[in-house]
Protein backbone atom coordinates (compact mmCIF):
# COMPACT_ATOMS: atom_id res chain seq x y z
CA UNK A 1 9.35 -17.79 16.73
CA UNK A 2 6.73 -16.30 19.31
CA UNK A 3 5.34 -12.75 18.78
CA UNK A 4 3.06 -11.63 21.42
CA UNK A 5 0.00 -9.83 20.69
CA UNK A 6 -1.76 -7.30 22.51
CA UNK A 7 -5.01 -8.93 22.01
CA UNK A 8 -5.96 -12.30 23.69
CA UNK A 9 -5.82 -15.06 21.37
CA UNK A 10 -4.47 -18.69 21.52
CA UNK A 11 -2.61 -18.91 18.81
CA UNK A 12 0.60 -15.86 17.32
CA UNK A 13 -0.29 -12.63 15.73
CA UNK A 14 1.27 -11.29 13.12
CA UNK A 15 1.29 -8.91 10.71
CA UNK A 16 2.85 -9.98 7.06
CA UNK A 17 3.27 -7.71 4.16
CA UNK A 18 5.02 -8.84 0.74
CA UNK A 19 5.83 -7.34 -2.52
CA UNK A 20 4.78 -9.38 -4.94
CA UNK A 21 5.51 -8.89 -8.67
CA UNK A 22 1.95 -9.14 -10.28
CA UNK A 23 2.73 -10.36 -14.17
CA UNK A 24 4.49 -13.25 -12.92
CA UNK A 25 2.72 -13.44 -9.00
CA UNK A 26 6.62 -13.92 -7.71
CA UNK A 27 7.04 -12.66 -4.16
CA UNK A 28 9.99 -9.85 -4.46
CA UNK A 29 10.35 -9.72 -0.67
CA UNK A 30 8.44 -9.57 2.60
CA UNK A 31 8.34 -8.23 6.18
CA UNK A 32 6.81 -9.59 9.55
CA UNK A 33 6.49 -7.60 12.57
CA UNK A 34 4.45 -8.27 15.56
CA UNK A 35 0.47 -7.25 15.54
CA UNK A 36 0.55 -4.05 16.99
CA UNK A 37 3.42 -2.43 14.38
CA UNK A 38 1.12 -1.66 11.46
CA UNK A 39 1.35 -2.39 7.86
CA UNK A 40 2.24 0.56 6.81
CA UNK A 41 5.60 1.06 7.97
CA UNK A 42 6.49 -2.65 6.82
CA UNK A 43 5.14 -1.77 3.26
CA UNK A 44 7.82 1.75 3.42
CA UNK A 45 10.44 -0.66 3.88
CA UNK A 46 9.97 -2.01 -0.05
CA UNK A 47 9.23 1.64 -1.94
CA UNK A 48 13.00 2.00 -2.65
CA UNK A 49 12.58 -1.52 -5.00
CA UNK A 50 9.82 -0.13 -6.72
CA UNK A 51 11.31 0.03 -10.37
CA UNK A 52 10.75 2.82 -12.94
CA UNK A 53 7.54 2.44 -15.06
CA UNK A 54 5.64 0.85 -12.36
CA UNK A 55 2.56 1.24 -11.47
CA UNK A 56 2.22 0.05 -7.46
CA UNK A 57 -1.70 -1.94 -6.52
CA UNK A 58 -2.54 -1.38 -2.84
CA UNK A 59 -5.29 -2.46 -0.76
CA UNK A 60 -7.81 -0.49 0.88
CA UNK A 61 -5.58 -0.79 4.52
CA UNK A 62 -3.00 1.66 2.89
CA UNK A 63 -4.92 4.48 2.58
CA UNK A 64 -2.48 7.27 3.83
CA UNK A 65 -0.34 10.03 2.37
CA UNK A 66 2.67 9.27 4.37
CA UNK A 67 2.59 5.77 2.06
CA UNK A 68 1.25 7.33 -1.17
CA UNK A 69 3.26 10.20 -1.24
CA UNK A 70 6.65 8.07 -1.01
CA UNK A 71 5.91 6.13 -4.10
CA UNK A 72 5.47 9.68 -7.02
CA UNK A 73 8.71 10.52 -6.91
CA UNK A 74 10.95 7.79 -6.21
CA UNK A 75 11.51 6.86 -9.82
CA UNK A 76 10.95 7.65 -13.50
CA UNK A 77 7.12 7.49 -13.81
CA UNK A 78 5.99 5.21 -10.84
CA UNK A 79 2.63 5.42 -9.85
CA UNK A 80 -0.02 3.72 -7.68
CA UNK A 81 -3.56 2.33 -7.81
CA UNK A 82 -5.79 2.11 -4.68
CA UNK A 83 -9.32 1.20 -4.46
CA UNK A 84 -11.62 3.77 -3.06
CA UNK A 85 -12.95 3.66 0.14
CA UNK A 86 -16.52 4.49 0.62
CA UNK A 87 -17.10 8.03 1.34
CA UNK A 88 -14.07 9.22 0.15
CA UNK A 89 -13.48 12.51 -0.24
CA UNK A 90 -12.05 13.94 -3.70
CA UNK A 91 -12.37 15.81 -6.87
CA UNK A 92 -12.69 14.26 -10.21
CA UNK A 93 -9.82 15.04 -12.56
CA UNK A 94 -10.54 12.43 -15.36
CA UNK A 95 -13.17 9.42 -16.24
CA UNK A 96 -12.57 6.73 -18.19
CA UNK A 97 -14.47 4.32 -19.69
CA UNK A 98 -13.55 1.59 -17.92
CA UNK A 99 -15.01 2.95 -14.76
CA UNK A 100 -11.81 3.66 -13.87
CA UNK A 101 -11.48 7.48 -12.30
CA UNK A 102 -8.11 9.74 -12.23
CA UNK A 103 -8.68 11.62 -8.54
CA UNK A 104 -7.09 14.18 -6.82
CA UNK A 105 -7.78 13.86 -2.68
CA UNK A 106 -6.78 16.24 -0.19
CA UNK A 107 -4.05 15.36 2.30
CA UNK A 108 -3.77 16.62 5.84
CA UNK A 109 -0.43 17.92 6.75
């Protein structure tokens, strides 16, 4: 399969996303779309197979409400954990010892 990129290379450029089940690192499914369709719509695709009692690990290239927002309420206590970004913006709700912060960040609409 070809996929043509807007930017000049030699070679194909994608863009791959999976969900990946951490505890036993089995892939749970995956998407590719061409370069210029970002991740984030690819990742939507897999928040309905999110099961209850989850918590979701993203990397810093998901940083957006229209993501994070999706994942709260789709099932009996799922949740998500995303590195912060430098010079993030955000009010401290809870510290834990494990450097680990509970945050609350504004959202645009």
């Amino acid at each position: 399969m070809v996929i043509q990129a807007q930017i000049d290379t030699p070679f194909p450029v994608l863009r791959f996303v999976t969900l990946m089940n951490v505890g036993s690192h089995v892939i749970v499914d995956g998407a590719i779309s061409p370069y210029r369709k970002g991740e984030t719509p690819l990742a939507k695709s897999f928040m309905e197979q999110l099961p209850d009692n989850s918590v979701t690990l993203l990397d810093k290239g998901f940083y957006g409400a229209g993501l994070l927002l999706i994942i709260n309420p789709l099932g009996d206590n799922c949740h998500w954990l995303i590195p912060a970004r430098k010079g993030l913006k955000y009010t401290l709700l809870d510290e834990h010892d494990s450097n680990d912060k509970l945050l609350e960040m504004n959202v645009s609409p």
